[in-house]
C-alpha atoms as a PDB file:
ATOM      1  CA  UNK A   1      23.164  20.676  58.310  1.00  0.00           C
ATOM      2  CA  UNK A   2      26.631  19.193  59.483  1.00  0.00           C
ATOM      3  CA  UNK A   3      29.394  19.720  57.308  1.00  0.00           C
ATOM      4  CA  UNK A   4      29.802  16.080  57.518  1.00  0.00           C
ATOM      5  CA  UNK A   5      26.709  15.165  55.610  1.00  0.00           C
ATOM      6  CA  UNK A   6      27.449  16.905  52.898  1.00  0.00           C
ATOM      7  CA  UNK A   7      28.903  16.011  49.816  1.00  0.00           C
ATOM      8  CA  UNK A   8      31.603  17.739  47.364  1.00  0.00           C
ATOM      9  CA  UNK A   9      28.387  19.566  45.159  1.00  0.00           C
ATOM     10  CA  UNK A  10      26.722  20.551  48.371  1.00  0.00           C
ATOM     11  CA  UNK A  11      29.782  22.654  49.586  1.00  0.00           C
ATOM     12  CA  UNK A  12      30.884  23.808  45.851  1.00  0.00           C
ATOM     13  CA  UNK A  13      27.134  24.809  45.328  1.00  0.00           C
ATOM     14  CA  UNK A  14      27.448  26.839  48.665  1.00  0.00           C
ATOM     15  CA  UNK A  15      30.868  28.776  47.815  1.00  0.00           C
ATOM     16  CA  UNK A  16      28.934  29.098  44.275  1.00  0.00           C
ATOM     17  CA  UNK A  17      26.347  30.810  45.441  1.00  0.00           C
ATOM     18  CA  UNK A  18      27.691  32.875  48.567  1.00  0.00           C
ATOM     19  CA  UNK A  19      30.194  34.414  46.421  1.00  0.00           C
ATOM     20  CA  UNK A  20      28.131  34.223  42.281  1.00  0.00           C
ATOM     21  CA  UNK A  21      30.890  32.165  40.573  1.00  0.00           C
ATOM     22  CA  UNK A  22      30.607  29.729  38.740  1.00  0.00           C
ATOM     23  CA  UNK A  23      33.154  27.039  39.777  1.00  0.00           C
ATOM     24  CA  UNK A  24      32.091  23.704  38.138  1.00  0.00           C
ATOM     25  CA  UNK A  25      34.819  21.510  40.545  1.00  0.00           C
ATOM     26  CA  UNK A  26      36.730  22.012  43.195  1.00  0.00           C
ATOM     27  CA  UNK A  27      39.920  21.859  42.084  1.00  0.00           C
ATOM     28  CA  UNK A  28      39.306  25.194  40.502  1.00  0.00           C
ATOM     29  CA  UNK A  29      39.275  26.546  43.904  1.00  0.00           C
ATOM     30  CA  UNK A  30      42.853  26.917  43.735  1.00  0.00           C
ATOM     31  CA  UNK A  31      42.872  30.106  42.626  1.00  0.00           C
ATOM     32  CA  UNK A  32      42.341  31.307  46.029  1.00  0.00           C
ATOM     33  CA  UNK A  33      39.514  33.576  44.430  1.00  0.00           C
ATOM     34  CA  UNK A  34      36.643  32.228  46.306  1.00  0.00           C
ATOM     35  CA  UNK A  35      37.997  31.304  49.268  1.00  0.00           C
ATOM     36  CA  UNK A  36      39.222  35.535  49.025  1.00  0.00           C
ATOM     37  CA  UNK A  37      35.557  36.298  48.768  1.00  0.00           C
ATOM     38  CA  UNK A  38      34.432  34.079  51.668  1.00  0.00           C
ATOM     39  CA  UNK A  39      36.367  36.065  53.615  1.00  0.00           C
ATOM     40  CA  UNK A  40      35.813  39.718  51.890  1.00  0.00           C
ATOM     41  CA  UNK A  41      31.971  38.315  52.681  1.00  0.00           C
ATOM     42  CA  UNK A  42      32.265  37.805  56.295  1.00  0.00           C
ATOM     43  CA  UNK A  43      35.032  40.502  57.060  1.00  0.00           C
ATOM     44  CA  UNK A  44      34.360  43.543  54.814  1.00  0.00           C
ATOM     45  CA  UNK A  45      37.494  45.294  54.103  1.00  0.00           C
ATOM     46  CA  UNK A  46      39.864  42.731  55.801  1.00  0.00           C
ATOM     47  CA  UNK A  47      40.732  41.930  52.593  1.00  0.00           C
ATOM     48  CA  UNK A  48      41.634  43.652  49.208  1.00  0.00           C
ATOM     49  CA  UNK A  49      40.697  42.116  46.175  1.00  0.00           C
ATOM     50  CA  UNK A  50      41.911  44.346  43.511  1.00  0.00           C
ATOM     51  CA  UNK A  51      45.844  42.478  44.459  1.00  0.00           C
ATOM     52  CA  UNK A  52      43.977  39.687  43.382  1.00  0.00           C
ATOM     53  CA  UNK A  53      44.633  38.090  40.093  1.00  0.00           C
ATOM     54  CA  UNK A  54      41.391  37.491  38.335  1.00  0.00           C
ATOM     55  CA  UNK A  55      43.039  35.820  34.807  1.00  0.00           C
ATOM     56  CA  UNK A  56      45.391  33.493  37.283  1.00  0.00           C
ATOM     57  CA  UNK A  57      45.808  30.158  35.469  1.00  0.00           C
ATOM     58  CA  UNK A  58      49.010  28.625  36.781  1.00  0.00           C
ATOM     59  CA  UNK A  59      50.300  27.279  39.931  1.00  0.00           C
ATOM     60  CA  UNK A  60      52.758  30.410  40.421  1.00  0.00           C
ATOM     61  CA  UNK A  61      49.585  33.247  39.849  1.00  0.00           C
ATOM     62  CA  UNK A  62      47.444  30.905  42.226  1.00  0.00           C
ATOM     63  CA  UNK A  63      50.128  31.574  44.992  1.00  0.00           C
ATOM     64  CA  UNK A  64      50.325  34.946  45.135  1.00  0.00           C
ATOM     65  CA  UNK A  65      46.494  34.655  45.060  1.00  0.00           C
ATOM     66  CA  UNK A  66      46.225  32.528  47.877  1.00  0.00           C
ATOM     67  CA  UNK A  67      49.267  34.607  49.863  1.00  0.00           C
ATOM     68  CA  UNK A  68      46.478  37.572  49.763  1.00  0.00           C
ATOM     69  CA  UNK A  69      44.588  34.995  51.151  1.00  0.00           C
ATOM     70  CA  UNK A  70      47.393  33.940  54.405  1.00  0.00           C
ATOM     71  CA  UNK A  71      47.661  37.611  54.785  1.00  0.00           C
ATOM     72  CA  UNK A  72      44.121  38.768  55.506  1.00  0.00           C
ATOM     73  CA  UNK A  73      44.342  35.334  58.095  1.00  0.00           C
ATOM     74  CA  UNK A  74      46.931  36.969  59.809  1.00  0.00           C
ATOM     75  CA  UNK A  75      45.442  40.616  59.905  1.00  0.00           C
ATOM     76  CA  UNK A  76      42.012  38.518  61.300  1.00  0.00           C
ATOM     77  CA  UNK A  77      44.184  36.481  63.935  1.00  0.00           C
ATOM     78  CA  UNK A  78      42.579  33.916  61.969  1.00  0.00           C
ATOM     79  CA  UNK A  79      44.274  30.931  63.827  1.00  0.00           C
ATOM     80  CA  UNK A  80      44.517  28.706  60.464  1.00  0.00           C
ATOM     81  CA  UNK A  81      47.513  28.413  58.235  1.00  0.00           C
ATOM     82  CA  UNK A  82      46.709  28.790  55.093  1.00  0.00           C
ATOM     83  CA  UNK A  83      48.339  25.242  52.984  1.00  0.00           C
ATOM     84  CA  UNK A  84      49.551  27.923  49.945  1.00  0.00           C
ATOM     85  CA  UNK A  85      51.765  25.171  48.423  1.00  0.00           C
ATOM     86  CA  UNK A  86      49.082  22.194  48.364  1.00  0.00           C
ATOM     87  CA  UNK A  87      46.297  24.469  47.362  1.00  0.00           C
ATOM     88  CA  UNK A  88      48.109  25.497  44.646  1.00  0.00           C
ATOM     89  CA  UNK A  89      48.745  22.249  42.912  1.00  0.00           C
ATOM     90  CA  UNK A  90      45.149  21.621  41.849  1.00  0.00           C
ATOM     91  CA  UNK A  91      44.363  18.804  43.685  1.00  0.00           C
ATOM     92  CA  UNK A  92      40.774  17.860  44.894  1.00  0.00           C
ATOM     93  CA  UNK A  93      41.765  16.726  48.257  1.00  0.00           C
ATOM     94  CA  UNK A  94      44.263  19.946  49.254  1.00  0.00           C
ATOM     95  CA  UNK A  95      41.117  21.985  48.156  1.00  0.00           C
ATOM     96  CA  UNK A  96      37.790  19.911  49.458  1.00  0.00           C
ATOM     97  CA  UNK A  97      39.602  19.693  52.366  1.00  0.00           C
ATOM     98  CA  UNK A  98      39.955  23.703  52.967  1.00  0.00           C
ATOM     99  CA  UNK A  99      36.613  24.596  51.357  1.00  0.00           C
ATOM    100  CA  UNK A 100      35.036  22.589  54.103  1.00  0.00           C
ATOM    101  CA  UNK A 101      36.991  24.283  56.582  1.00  0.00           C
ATOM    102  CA  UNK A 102      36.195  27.641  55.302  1.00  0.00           C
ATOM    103  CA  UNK A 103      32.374  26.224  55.490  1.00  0.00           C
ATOM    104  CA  UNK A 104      32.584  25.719  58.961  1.00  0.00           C
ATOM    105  CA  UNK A 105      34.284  29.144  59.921  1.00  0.00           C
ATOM    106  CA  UNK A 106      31.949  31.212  58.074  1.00  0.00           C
ATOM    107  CA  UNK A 107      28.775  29.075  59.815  1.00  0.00           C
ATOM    108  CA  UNK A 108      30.609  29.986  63.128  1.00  0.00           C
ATOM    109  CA  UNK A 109      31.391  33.547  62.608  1.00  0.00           C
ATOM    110  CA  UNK A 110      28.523  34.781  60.414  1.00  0.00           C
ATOM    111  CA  UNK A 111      26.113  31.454  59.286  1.00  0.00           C
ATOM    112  CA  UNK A 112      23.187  33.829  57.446  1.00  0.00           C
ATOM    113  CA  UNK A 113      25.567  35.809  55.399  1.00  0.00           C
ATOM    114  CA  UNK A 114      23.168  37.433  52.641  1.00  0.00           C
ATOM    115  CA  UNK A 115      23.032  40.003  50.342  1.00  0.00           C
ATOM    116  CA  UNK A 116      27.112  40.043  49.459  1.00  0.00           C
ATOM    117  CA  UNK A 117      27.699  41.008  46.017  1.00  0.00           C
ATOM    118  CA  UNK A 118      30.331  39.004  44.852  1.00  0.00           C
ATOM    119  CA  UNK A 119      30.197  39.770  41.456  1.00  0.00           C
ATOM    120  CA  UNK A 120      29.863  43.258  41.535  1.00  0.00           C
ATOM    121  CA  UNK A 121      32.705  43.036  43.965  1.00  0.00           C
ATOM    122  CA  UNK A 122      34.784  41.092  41.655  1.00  0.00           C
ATOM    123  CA  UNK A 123      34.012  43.917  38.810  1.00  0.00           C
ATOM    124  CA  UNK A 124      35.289  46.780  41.078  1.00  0.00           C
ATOM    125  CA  UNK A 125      38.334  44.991  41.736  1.00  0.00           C
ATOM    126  CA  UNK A 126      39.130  44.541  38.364  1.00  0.00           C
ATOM    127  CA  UNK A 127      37.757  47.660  37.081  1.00  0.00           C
ATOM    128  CA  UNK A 128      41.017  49.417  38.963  1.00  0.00           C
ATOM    129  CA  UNK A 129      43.327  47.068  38.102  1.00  0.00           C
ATOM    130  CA  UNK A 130      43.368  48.603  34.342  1.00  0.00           C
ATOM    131  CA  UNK A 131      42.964  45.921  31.691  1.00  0.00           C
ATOM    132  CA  UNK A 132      42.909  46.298  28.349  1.00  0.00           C
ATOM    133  CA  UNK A 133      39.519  46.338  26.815  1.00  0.00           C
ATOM    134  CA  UNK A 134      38.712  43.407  25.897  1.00  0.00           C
ATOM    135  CA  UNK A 135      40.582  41.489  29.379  1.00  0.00           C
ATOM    136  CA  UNK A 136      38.248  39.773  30.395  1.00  0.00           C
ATOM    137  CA  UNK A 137      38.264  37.150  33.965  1.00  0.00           C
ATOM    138  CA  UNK A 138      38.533  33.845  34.460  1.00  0.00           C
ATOM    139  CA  UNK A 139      35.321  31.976  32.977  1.00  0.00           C
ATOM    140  CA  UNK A 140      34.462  30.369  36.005  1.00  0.00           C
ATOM    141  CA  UNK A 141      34.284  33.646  37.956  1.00  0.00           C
ATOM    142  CA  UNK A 142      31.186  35.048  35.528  1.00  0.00           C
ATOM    143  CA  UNK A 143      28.671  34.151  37.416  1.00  0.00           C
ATOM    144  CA  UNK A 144      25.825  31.455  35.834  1.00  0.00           C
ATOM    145  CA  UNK A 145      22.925  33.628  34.004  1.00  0.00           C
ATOM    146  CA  UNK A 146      20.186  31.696  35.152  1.00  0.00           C
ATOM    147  CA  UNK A 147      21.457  31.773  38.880  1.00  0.00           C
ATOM    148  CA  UNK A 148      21.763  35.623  38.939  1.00  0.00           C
ATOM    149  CA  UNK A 149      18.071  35.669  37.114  1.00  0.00           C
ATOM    150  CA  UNK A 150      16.319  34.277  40.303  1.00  0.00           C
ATOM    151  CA  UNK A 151      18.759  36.213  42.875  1.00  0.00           C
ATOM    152  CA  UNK A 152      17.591  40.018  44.040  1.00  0.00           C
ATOM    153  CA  UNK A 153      20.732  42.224  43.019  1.00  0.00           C
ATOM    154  CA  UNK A 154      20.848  45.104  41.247  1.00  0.00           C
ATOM    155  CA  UNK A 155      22.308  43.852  37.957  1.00  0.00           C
ATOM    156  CA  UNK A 156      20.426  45.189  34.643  1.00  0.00           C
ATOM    157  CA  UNK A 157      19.132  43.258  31.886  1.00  0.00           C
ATOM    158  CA  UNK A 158      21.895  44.474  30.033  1.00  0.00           C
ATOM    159  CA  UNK A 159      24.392  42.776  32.658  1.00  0.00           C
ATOM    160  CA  UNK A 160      23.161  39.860  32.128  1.00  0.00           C
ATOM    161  CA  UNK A 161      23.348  39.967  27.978  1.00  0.00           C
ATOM    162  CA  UNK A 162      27.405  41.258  28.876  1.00  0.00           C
ATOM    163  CA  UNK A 163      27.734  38.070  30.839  1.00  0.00           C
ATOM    164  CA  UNK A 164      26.134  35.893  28.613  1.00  0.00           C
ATOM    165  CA  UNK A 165      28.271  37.076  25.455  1.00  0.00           C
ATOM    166  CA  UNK A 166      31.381  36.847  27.570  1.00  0.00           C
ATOM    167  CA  UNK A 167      30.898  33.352  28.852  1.00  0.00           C
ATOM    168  CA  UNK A 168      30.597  32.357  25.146  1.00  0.00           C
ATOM    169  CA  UNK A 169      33.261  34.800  24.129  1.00  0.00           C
ATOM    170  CA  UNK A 170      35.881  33.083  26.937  1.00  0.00           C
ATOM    171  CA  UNK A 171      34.784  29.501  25.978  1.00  0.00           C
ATOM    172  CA  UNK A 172      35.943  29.871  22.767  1.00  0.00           C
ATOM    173  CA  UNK A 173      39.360  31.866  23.998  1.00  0.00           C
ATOM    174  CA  UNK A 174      39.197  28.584  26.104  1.00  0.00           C
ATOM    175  CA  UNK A 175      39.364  26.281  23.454  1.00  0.00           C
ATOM    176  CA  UNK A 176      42.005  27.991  21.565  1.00  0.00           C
ATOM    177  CA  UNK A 177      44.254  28.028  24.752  1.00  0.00           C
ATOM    178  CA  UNK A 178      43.795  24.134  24.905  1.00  0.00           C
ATOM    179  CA  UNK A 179      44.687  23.511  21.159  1.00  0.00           C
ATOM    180  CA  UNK A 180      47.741  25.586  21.361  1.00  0.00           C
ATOM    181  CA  UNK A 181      48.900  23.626  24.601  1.00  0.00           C
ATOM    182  CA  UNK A 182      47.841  20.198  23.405  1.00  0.00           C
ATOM    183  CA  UNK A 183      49.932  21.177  20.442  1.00  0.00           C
ATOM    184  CA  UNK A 184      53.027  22.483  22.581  1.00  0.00           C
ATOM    185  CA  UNK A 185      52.871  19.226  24.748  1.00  0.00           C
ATOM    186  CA  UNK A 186      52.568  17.218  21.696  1.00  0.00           C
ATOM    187  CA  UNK A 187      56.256  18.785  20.543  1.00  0.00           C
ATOM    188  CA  UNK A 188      57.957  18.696  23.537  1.00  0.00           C
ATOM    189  CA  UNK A 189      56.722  14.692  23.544  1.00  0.00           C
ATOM    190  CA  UNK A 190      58.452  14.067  20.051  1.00  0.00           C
ATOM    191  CA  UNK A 191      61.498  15.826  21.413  1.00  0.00           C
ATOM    192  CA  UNK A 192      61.947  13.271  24.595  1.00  0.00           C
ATOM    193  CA  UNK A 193      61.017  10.683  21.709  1.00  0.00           C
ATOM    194  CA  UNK A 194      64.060  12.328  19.630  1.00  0.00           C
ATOM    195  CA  UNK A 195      66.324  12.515  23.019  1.00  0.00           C
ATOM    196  CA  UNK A 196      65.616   9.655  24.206  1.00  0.00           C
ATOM    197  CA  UNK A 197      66.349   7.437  20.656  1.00  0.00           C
ATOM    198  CA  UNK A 198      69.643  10.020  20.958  1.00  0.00           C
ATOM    199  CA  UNK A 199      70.534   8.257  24.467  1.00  0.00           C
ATOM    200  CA  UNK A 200      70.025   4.961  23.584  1.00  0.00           C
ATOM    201  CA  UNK A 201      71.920   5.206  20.149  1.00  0.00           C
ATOM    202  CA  UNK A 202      74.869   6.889  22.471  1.00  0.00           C
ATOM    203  CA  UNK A 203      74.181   3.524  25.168  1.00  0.00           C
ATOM    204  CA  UNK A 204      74.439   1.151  22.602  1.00  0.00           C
ATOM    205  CA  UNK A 205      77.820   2.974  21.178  1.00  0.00           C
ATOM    206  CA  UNK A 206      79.638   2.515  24.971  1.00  0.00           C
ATOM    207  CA  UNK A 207      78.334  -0.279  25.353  1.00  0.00           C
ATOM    208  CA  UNK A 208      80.205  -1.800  21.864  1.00  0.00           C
ATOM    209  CA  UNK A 209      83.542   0.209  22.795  1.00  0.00           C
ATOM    210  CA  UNK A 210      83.525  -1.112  26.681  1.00  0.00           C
ATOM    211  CA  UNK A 211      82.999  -4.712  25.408  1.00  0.00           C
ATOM    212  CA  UNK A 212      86.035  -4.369  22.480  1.00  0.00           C
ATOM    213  CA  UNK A 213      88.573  -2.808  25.234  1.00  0.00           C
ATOM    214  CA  UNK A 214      87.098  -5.522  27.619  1.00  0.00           C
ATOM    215  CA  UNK A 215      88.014  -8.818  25.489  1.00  0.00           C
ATOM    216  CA  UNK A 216      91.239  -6.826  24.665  1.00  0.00           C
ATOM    217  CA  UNK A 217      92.207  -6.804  28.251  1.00  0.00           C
ATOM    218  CA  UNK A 218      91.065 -10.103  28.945  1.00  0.00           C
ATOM    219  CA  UNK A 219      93.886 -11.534  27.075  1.00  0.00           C
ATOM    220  CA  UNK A 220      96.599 -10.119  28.709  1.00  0.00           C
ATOM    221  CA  UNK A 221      98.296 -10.635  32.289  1.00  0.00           C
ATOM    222  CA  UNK A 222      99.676  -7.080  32.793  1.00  0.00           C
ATOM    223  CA  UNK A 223      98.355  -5.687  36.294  1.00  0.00           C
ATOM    224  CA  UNK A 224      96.978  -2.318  34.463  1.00  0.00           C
ATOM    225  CA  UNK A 225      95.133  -4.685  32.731  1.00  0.00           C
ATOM    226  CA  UNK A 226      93.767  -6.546  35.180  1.00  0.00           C
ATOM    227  CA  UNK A 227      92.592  -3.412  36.918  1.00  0.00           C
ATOM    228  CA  UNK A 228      90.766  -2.083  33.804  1.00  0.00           C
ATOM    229  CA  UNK A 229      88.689  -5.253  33.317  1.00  0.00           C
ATOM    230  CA  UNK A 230      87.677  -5.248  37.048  1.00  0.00           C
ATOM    231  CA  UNK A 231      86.629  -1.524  36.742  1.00  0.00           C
ATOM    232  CA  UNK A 232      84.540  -2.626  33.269  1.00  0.00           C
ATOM    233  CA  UNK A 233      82.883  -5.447  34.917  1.00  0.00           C
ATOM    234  CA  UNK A 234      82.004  -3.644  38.180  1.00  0.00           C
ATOM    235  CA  UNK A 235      78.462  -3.279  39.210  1.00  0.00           C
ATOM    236  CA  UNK A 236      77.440   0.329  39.714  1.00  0.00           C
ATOM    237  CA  UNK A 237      76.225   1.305  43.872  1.00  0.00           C
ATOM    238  CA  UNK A 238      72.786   2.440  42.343  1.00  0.00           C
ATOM    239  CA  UNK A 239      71.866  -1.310  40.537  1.00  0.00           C
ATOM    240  CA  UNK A 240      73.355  -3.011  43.858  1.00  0.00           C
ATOM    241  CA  UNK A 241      70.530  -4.594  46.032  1.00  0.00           C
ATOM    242  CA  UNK A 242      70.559  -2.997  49.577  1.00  0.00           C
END
């Protein structure tokens, strides 16, 4: 099937499955994780994940990510630049728009890729970096239960129990995360409220004082006078039509 005639879940389900994560949109992607793994699938050892950061969660972490990413292009000759800076940002465009890409390549290069254990991959990689013990990845990058159920790998029983506990486990580490920032943008909202009432108390101030010194001047005939009421009544370059 053309690239073309396929849709945003056809292409996420494919990157889902070639690489076991378990990213539920595309924006996601900007972690540069999977689009690492694509390659790590089709190029084995052009590419080292353990510089990857697994726990990346902000624009900054997703570009050195995605860097890893430019670099294993350029080792590859890869003739592609790698849009670090848009991919970054989160946006569903920047992203759908690479991921299809990246489709296309890997059906060029290698189009019945099978048996790549991304997972397992993932776990090395992390494994060395030396986390605490109970660091745990990005949710989206546990694979779904039920899909690893009706895949051949060589993951236990008791796997599966580990990454069913620690999807719950990071849901709820999830939620937390989003109270404490819904909380942090609500107080740095009442402070522009607080700032902003502070700049318009301060407008309304120089405003009173300009209009006392201008009816002052007004009255009287003296050049310096003159001057200062022209200056008052002067309309700034940036309110001036063009």
């Amino acid at each position: 099937m053309k690239s073309h005639n396929q849709g945003r879940q056809d292409f996420l389900q494919w990157i889902n499955e070639l690489t076991e994560c378990d990213y539920p949109k595309v924006e996601l992607l900007s972690d540069g994780i999977g689009y690492c793994q694509i390659i790590d699938a089709l190029h084995p050892g052009a590419i080292y994940l353990s510089k990857l950061n697994f726990m990346a969660r902000f624009p900054d972490e997703y570009t050195k990510n995605l860097k890893v990413l430019d670099d294993a292009f350029s080792k590859l000759k890869i003739d592609k630049v790698v849009p670090i800076d848009k991919l970054s940002k989160c946006k569903f465009q920047d992203n759908m728009t690479f991921l299809q890409w990246m489709y296309n390549y890997a059906s060029k290069v290698n189009p019945f890729v099978k048996n790549y254990r991304g997972y397992s991959r993932r776990l090395e990689a992390f494994e060395k970096q030396h986390h605490g013990r109970y660091t745990q990845m990005s949710a989206h990058l546990i694979p779904n239960t039920e899909f690893l159920k009706f895949k051949q790998t060589d993951i236990d029983g008791r796997t599966f129990l580990k990454v069913e506990s620690t999807k719950a486990q990071q849901a709820e580490e999830a939620i937390k995360e989003l109270e404490i920032d819904i909380k942090n943008k609500m107080d740095y909202n009442w402070k522009l409220i607080y700032a902003l009432d502070d700049l318009q108390y301060q407008r309304d101030v120089l405003y009173g004082l300009l209009t006392k010194i201008d009816q002052c001047v007004q009255k009287s005939n003296d050049p310096a006078a003159i001057k200062m009421h022209n200056v008052i009544m002067e309309e700034p370059i940036d309110f001036s039509e063009k």
